[in-house]
Protein backbone atom coordinates (compact mmCIF):
# COMPACT_ATOMS: atom_id res chain seq x y z
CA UNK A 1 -17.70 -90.72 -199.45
CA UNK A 2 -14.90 -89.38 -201.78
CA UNK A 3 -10.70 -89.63 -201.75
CA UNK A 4 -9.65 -86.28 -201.57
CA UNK A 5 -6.50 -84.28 -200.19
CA UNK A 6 -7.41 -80.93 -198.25
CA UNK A 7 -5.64 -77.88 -198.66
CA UNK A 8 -6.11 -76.99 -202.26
CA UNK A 9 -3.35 -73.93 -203.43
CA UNK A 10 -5.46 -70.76 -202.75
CA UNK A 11 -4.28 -69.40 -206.52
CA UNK A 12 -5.95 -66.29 -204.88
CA UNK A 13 -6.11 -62.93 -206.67
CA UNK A 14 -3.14 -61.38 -205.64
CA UNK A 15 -1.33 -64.28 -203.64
CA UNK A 16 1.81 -64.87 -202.65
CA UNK A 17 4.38 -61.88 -201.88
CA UNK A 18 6.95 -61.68 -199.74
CA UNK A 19 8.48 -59.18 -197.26
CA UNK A 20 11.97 -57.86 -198.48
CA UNK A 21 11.87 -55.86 -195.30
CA UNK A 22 14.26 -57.77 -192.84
CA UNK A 23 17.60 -56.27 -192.64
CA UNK A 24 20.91 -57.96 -193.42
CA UNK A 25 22.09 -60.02 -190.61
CA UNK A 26 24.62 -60.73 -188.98
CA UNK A 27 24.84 -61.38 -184.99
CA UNK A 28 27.92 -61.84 -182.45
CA UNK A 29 27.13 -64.59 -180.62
CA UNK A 30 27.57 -63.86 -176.36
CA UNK A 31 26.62 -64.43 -173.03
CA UNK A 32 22.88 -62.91 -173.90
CA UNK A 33 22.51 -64.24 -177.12
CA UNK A 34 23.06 -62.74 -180.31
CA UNK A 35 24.03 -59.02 -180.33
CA UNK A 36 22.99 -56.41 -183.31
CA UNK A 37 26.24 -56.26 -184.71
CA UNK A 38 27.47 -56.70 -188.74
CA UNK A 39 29.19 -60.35 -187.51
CA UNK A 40 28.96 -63.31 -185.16
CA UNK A 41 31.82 -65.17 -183.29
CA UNK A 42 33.36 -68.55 -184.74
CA UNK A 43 33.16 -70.42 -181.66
CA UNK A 44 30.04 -71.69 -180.70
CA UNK A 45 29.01 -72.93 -177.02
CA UNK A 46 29.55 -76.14 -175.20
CA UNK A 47 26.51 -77.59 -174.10
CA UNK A 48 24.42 -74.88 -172.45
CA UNK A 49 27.51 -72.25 -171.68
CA UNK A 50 27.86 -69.14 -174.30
CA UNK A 51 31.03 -68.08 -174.43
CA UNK A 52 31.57 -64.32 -175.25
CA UNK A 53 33.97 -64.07 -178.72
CA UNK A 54 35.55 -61.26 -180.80
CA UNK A 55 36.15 -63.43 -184.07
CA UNK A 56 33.33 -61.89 -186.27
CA UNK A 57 31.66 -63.20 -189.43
CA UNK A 58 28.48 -62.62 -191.18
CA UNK A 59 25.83 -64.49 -191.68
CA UNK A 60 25.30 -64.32 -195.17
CA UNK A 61 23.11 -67.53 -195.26
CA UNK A 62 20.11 -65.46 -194.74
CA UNK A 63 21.05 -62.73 -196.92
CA UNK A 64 21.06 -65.12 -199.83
CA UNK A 65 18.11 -67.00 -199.01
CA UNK A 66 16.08 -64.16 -198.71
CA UNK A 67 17.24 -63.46 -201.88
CA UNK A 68 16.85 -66.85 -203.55
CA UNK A 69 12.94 -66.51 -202.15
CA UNK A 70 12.33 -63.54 -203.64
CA UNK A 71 13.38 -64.65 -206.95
CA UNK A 72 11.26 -68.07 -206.53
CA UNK A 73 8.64 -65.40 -205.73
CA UNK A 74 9.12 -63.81 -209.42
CA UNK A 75 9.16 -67.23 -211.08
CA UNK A 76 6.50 -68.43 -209.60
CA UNK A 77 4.03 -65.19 -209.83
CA UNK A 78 4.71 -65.80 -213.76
CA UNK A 79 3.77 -69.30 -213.56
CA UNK A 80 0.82 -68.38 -212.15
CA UNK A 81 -0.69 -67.05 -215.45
CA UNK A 82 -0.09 -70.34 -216.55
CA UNK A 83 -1.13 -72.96 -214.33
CA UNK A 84 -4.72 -73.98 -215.12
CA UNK A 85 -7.47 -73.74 -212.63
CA UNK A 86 -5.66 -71.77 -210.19
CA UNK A 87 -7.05 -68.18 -210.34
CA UNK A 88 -4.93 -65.26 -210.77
CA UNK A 89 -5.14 -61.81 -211.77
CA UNK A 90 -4.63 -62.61 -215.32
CA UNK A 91 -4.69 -65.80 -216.78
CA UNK A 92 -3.21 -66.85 -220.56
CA UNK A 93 -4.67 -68.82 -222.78
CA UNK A 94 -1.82 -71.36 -222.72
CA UNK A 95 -2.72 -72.68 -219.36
CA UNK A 96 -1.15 -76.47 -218.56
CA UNK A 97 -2.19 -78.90 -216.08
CA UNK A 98 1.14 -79.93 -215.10
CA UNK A 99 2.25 -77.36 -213.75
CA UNK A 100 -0.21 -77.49 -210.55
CA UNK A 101 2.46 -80.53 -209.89
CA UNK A 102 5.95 -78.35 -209.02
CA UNK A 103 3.38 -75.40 -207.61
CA UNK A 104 2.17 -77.14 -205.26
CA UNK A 105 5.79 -78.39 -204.57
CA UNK A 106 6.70 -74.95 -203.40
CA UNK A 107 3.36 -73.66 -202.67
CA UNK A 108 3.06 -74.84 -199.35
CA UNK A 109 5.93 -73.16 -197.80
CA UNK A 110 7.60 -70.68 -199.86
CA UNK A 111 5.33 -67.87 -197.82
CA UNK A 112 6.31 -69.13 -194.64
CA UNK A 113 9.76 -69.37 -195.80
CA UNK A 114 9.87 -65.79 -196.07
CA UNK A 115 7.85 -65.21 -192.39
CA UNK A 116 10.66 -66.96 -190.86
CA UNK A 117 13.41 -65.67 -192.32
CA UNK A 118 11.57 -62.15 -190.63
CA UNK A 119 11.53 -63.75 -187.64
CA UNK A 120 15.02 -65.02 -187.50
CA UNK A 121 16.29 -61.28 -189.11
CA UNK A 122 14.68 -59.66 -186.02
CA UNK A 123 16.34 -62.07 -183.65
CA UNK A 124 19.27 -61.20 -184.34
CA UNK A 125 19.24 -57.78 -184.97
CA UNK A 126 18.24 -57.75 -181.09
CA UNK A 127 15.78 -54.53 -181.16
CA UNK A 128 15.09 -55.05 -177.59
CA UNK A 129 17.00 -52.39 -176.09
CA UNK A 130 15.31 -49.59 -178.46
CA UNK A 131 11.45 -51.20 -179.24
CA UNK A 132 9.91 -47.92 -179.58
CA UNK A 133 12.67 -46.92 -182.49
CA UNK A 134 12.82 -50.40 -183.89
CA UNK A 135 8.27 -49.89 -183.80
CA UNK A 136 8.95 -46.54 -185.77
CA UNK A 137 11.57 -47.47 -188.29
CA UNK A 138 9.78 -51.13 -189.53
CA UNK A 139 6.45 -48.58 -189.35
CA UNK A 140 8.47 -46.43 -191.45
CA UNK A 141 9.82 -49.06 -193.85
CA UNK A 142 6.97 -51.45 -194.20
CA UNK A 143 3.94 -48.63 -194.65
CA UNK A 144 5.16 -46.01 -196.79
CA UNK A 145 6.12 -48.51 -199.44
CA UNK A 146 3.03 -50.28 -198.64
CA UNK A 147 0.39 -47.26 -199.39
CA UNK A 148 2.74 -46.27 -201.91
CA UNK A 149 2.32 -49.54 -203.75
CA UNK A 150 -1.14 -49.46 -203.39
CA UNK A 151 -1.82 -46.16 -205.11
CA UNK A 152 0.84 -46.30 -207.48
CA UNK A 153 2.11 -49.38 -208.35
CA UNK A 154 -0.77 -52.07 -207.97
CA UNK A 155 -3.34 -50.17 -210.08
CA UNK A 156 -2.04 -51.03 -213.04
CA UNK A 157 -2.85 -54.86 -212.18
CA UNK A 158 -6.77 -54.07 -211.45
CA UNK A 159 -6.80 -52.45 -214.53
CA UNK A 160 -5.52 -54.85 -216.81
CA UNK A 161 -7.81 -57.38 -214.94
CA UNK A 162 -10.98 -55.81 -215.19
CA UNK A 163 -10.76 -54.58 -218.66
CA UNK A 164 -9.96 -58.34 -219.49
CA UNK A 165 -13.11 -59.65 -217.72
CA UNK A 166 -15.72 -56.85 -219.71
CA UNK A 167 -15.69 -54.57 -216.24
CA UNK A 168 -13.83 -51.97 -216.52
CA UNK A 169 -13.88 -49.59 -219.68
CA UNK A 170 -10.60 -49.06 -221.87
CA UNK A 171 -7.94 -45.95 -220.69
CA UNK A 172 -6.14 -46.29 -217.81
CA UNK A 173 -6.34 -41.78 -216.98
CA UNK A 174 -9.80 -42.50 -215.97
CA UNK A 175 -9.70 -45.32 -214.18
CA UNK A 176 -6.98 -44.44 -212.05
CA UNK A 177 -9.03 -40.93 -211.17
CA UNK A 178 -11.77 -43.24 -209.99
CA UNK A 179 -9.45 -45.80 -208.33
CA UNK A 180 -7.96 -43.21 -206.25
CA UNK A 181 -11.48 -42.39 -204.88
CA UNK A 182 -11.36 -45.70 -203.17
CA UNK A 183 -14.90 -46.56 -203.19
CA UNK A 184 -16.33 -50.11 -204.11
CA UNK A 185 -16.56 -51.00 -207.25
CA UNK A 186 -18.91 -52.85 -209.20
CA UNK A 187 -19.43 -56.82 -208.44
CA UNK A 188 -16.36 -58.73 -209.66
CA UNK A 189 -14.69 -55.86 -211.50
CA UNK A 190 -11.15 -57.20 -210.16
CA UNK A 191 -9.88 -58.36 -206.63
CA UNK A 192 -10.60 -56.26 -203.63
CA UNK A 193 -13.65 -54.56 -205.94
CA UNK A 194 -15.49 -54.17 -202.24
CA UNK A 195 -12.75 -51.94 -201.11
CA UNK A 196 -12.57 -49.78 -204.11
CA UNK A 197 -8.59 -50.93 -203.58
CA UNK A 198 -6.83 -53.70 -203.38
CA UNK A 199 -3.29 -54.32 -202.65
CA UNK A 200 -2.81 -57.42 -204.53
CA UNK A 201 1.08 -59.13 -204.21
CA UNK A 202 1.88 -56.40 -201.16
CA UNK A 203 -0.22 -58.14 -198.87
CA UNK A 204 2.40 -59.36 -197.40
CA UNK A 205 3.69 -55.46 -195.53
CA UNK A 206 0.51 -55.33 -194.05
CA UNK A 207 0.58 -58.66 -192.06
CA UNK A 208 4.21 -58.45 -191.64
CA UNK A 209 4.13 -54.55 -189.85
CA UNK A 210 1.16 -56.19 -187.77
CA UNK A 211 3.24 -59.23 -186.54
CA UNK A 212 6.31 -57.19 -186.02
CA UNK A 213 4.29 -54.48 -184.19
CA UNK A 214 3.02 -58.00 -181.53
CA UNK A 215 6.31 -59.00 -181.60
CA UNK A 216 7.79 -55.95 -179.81
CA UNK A 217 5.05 -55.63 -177.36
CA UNK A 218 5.63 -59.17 -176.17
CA UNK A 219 9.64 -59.10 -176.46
CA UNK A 220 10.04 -58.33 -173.16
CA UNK A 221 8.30 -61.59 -171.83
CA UNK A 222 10.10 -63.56 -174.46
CA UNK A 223 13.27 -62.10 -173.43
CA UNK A 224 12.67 -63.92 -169.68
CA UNK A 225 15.17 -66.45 -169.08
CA UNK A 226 12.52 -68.74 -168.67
CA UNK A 227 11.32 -68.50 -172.01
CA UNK A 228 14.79 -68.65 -173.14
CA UNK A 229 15.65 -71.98 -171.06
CA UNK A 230 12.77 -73.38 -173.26
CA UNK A 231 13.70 -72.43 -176.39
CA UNK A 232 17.03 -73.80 -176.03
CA UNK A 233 15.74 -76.95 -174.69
CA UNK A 234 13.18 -77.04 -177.81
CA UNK A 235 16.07 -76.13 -179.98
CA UNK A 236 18.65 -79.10 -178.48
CA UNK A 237 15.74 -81.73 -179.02
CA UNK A 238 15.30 -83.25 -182.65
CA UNK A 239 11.96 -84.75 -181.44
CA UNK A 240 10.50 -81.26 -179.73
CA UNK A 241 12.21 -79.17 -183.15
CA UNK A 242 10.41 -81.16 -185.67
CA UNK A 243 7.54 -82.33 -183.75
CA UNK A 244 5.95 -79.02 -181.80
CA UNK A 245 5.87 -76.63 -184.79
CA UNK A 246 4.05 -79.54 -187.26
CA UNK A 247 1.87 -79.98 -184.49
CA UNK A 248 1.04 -76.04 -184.15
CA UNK A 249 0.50 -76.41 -188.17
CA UNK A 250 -1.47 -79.12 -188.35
CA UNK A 251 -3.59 -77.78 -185.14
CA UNK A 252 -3.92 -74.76 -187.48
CA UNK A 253 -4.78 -76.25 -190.42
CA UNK A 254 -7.70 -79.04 -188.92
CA UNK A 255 -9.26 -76.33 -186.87
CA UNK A 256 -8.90 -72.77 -188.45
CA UNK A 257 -8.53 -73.58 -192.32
CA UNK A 258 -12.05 -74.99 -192.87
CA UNK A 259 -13.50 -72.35 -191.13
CA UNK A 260 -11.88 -69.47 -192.19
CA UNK A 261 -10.16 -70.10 -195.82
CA UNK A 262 -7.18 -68.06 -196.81
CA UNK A 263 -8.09 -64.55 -198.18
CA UNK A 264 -4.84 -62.36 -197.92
CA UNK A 265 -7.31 -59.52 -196.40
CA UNK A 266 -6.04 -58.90 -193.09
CA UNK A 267 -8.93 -58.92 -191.32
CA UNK A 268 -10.88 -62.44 -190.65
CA UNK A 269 -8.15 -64.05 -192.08
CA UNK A 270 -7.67 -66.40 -189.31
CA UNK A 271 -5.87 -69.63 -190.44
CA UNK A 272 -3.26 -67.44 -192.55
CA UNK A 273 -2.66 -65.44 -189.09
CA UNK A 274 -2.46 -68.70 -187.33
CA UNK A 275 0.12 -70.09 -189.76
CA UNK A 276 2.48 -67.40 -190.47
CA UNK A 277 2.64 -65.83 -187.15
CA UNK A 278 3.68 -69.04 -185.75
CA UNK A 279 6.61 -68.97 -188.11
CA UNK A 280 7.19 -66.01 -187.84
CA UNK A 281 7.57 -66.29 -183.75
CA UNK A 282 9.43 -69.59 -184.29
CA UNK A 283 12.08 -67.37 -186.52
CA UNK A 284 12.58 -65.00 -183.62
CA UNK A 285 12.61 -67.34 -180.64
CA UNK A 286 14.60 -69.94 -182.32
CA UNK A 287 17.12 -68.04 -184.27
CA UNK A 288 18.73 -66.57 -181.34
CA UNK A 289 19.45 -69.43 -179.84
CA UNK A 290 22.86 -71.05 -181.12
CA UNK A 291 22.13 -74.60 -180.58
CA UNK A 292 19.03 -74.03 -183.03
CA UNK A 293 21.89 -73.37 -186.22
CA UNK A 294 24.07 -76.34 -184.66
CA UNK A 295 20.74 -78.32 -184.73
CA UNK A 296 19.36 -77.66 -188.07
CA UNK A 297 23.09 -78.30 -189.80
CA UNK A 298 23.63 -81.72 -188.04
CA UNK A 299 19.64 -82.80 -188.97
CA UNK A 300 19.85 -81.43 -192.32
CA UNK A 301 19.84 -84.60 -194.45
CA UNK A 302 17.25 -85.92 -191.80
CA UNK A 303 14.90 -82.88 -192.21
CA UNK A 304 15.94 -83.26 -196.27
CA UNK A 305 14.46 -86.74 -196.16
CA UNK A 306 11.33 -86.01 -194.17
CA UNK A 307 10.12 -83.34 -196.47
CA UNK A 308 10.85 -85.43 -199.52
CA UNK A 309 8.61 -88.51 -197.63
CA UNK A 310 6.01 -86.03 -196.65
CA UNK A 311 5.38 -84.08 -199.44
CA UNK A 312 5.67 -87.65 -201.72
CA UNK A 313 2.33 -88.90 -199.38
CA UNK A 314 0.74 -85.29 -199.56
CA UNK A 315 0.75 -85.54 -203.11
CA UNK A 316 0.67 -89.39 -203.68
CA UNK A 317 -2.88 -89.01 -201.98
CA UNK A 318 -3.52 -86.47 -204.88
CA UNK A 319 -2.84 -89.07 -207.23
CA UNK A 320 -4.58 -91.67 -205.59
CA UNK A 321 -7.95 -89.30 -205.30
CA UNK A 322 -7.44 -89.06 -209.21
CA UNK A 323 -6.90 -92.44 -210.44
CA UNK A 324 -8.95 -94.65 -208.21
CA UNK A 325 -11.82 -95.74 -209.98
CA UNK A 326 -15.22 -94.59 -208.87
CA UNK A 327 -15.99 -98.03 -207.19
CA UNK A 328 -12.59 -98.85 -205.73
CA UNK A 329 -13.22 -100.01 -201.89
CA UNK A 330 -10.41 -97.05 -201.14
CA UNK A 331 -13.25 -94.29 -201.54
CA UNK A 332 -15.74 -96.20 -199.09
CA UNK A 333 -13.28 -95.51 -196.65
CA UNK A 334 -14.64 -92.36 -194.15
CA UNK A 335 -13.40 -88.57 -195.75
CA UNK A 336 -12.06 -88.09 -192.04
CA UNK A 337 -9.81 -90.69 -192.78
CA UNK A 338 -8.41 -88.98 -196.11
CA UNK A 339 -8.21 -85.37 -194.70
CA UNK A 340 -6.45 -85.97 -191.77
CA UNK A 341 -3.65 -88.09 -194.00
CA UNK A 342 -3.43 -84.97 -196.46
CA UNK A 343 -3.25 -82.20 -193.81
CA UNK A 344 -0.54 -84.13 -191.53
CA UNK A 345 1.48 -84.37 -194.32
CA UNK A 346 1.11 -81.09 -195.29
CA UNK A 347 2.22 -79.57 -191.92
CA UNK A 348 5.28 -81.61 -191.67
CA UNK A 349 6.54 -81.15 -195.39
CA UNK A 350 6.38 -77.52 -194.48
CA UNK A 351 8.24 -77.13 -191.31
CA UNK A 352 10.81 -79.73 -192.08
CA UNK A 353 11.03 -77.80 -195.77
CA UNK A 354 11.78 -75.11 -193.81
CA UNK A 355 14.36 -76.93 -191.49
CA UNK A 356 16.32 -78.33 -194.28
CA UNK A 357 16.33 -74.74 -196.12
CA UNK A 358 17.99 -73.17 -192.72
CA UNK A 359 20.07 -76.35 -192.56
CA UNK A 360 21.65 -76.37 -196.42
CA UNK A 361 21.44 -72.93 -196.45
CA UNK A 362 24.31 -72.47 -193.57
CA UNK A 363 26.46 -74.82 -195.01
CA UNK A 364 26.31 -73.74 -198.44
CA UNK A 365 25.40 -69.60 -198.11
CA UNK A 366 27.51 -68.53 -195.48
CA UNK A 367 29.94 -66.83 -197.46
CA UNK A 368 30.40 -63.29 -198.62
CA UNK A 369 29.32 -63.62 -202.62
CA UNK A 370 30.24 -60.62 -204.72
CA UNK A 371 26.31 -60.48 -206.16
CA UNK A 372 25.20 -60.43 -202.43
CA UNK A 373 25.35 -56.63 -201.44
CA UNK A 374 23.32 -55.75 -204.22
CA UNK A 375 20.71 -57.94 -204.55
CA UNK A 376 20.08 -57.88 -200.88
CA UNK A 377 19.15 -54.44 -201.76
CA UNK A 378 17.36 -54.66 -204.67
CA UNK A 379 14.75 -57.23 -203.61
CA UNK A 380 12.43 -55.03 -201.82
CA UNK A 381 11.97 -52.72 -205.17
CA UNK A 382 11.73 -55.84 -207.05
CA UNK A 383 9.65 -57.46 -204.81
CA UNK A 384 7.05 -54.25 -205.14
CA UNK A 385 7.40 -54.09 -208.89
CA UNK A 386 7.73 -57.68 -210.09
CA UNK A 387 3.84 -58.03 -210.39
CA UNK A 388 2.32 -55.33 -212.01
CA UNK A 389 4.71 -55.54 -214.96
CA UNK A 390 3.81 -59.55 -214.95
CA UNK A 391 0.52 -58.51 -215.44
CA UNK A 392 0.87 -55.45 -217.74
CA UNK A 393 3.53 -57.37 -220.05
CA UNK A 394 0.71 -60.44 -220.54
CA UNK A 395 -1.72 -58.04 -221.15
CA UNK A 396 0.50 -57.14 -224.21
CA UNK A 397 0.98 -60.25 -225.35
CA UNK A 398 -2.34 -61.98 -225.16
CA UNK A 399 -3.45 -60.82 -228.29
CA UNK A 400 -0.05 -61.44 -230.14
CA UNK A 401 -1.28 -65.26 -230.03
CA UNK A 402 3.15 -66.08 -229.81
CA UNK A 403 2.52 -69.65 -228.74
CA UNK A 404 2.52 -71.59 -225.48
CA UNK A 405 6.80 -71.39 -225.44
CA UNK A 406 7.32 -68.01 -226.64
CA UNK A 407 4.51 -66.02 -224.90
CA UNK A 408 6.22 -67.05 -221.20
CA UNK A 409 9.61 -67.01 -222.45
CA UNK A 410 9.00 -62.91 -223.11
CA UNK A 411 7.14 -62.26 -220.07
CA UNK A 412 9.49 -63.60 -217.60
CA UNK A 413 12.49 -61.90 -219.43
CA UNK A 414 10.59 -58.66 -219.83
CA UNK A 415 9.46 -59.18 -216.06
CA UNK A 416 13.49 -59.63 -214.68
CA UNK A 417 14.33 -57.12 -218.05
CA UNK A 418 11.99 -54.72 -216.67
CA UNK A 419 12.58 -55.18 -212.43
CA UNK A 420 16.26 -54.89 -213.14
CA UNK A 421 16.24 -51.65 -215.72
CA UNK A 422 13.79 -49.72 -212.98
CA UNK A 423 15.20 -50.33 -210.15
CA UNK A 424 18.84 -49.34 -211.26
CA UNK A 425 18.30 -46.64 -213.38
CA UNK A 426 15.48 -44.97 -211.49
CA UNK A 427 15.07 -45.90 -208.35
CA UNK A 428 18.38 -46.37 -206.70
CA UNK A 429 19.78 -43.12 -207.67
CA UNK A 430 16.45 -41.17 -206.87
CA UNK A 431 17.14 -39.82 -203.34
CA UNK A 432 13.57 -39.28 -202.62
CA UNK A 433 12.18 -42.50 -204.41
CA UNK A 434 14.23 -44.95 -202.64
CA UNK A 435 12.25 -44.62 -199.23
CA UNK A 436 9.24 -45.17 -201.49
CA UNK A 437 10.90 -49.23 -202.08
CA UNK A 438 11.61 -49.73 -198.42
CA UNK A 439 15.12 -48.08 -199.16
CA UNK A 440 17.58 -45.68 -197.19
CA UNK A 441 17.56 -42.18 -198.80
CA UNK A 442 21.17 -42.28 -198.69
CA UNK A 443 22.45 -45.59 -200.70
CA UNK A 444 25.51 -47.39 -198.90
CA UNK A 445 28.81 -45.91 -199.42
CA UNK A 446 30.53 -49.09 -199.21
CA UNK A 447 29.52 -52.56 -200.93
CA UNK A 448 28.20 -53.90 -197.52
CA UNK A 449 25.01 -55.93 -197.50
CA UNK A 450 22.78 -53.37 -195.84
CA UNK A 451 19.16 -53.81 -194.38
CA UNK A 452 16.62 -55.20 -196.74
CA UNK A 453 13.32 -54.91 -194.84
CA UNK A 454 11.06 -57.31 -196.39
């Protein structure tokens, strides 16, 4: 028997995007909950009463962390390239070993951070009252930018890949004629050859619209005030808020993972469903509860202090698996033993990761910062852009041989250079291009923070 520590980083072609497609919230806190309105009250309940309030302020905490994920997103998309033996779309040739050490640090919850920030958006926007409108509008806002993306923005990253790898010939006209035919391609021309296309980084729309889409069918059960008397009581708990959604992950990730490994292809992708959707539902049913925020400020620093324990044993068993010699008594021990260790760890470092983000992130983001309006409007663009030009822009500079400090340097400035320039030159003031990036036709009047769908 060996040491090892499941749950590898998929470093899947086209991994890792997030949704910028849940609106800017803010939520009035009364007798039924949270109401769909640009503020909440500053007095909270006693015990189990809601009090209905007029004193109105935004939450602003999830503006910004949506926005602080989406820029992790960017960072870590151009890390990718760089990380050695994790695959991606396009890899340099100044790949370092170290740097599977602070991936994996984020790797195992920045996805779900962004599922359950979804969740929680949709809480408190409280669709309930209008589910076939709120069906059409996220419809609206998550698949026109999706099949957009996917015929004109993503092609670019096939492209680049399989000319790279020796299967696709030079000139981008004539590829993109055949691309657009959407037939297979041949073996291992570039991810998603079998479909002829591939959406790549936007992966994230597709299973997003489809667990929005549940979500309002079942809102009217979850809306029961039975359900509701045991989210609060889940919510009130530290034991049941910690301990139930770890146990849900690691249920997920001993039964489902093995079985069905993480593909980002929709369909069969079981253990990914599994995962995210349970986030995502813990974002809605918990986030419109208002013990759940008084709860995940007072635990903060204990949350804080279990992720930093659990991810320090998920990755100390890394360590262990590598340095152990081959005839330590350690690796006679039964691989049962081992697994189980690395996946338990793994499923509480991500939901208390998550905890402790919520927590921090209402004490410290709840305020109305000047950059706020517009980046919570220009993440969904970026979010749809951010990839292709990573992998265009390294495609450049491969063969310029700048070194393994320079090479990154470029392509992450050119990458933010180049997100920043199209977005607010083109896109924002294109009427009929900003529904295209999960915008409103008409941009805000005023410098509110306005819905960001993803």
């Amino acid at each position: 028997m060996s040491l090892r520590c499941s749950s590898l980083p998929q470093g899947t072609k086209g991994s890792g995007s997030i949704d910028p497609t849940t609106p800017a919230i803010g939520h009035c806190v009364g007798s039924s909950g949270p109401l769909p309105v640009a503020a909440r009250t500053g007095r909270r309940h006693l015990g189990s009463t809601l009090r209905h309030t007029t004193t109105m302020t935004r939450r602003y905490d999830i503006d910004a962390l949506r926005v602080f994920a989406f820029a992790l997103l960017i960072l870590y998309h151009t890390a990718m390239a760089y990380v050695d033996d994790w695959g991606f779309h396009l890899k340099s040739v100044h790949t370092a070993e170290w740097l599977q050490w602070p991936m994996l640090f984020v790797n195992r919850w920045r996805m779900s951070l962004l599922f359950l920030i979804s969740g929680i958006a949709i809480a408190l926007m409280r669709p309930e009252g209008r589910l076939l409108r709120f069906a059409g509008l996220r419809t609206w806002r998550l698949l026109l930018p999706l099949l957009f993306g996917m015929f004109v923005i993503v092609p670019i990253q096939p492209y680049c890949e399989g000319v790279a790898n020796g299967h696709v010939a030079p000139g981008f006209g004539q590829f993109l004629l055949r691309y657009w035919q959407v037939r297979p391609w041949p073996e291992g021309s570039f991810a998603g050859w079998q479909y002829g296309i591939t959406w790549n980084h936007l992966w994230y729309l597709a299973y997003l619209w489809n667990y929005t889409l549940a979500l309002a069918l079942l809102m009217p059960l979850l809306g029961t005030a039975v359900v509701r008397r045991a989210m609060a009581l889940c919510a009130a708990s530290p034991m049941l808020l910690i301990g139930l959604p770890s146990a849900l992950l690691l249920a997920w990730v001993i039964w489902l993972e093995p079985i069905y490994p993480s593909t980002n292809a929709l369909l069969g992708d079981w253990y990914q469903h599994a995962k995210y959707a349970t986030v995502f539902l813990a974002g809605y049913l918990l986030g419109r509860e208002p013990v759940f925020w008084e709860r995940v400020v007072a635990l903060r620093r204990t949350t804080l202090w279990l992720a930093l324990a659990a991810v320090g044993w998920y990755l100390g068993l890394r360590i262990l698996g590598q340095v152990l010699p081959a005839d330590s008594q350690l690796r006679q021990w039964p691989e049962p033993f081992w697994d189980l260790q690395g996946r338990a760890s793994q499923s509480l470092y991500v939901w208390t990761a998550l905890l402790a983000i919520l927590g921090w992130g209402k004490v410290f983001l709840d305020r109305p910062f000047r950059w706020l309006p517009y980046c919570t409007e220009a993440i969904y663009p970026w979010y749809m852009l951010h990839q292709s030009l990573i992998i265009v822009l390294l495609f450049w500079l491969k063969p310029l041989q700048l070194g393994p400090w320079m090479e990154p340097a470029l392509l992450l400035a050119g990458t933010v250079g180049g997100c920043l320039l199209i977005h607010e030159l083109l896109i924002r003031r294109v009427r009929w291009l900003r529904p295209l990036f999960g915008l409103r036709a008409n941009p805000p009047a005023a410098p509110m923070a306005r819905t960001a769908v993803v």
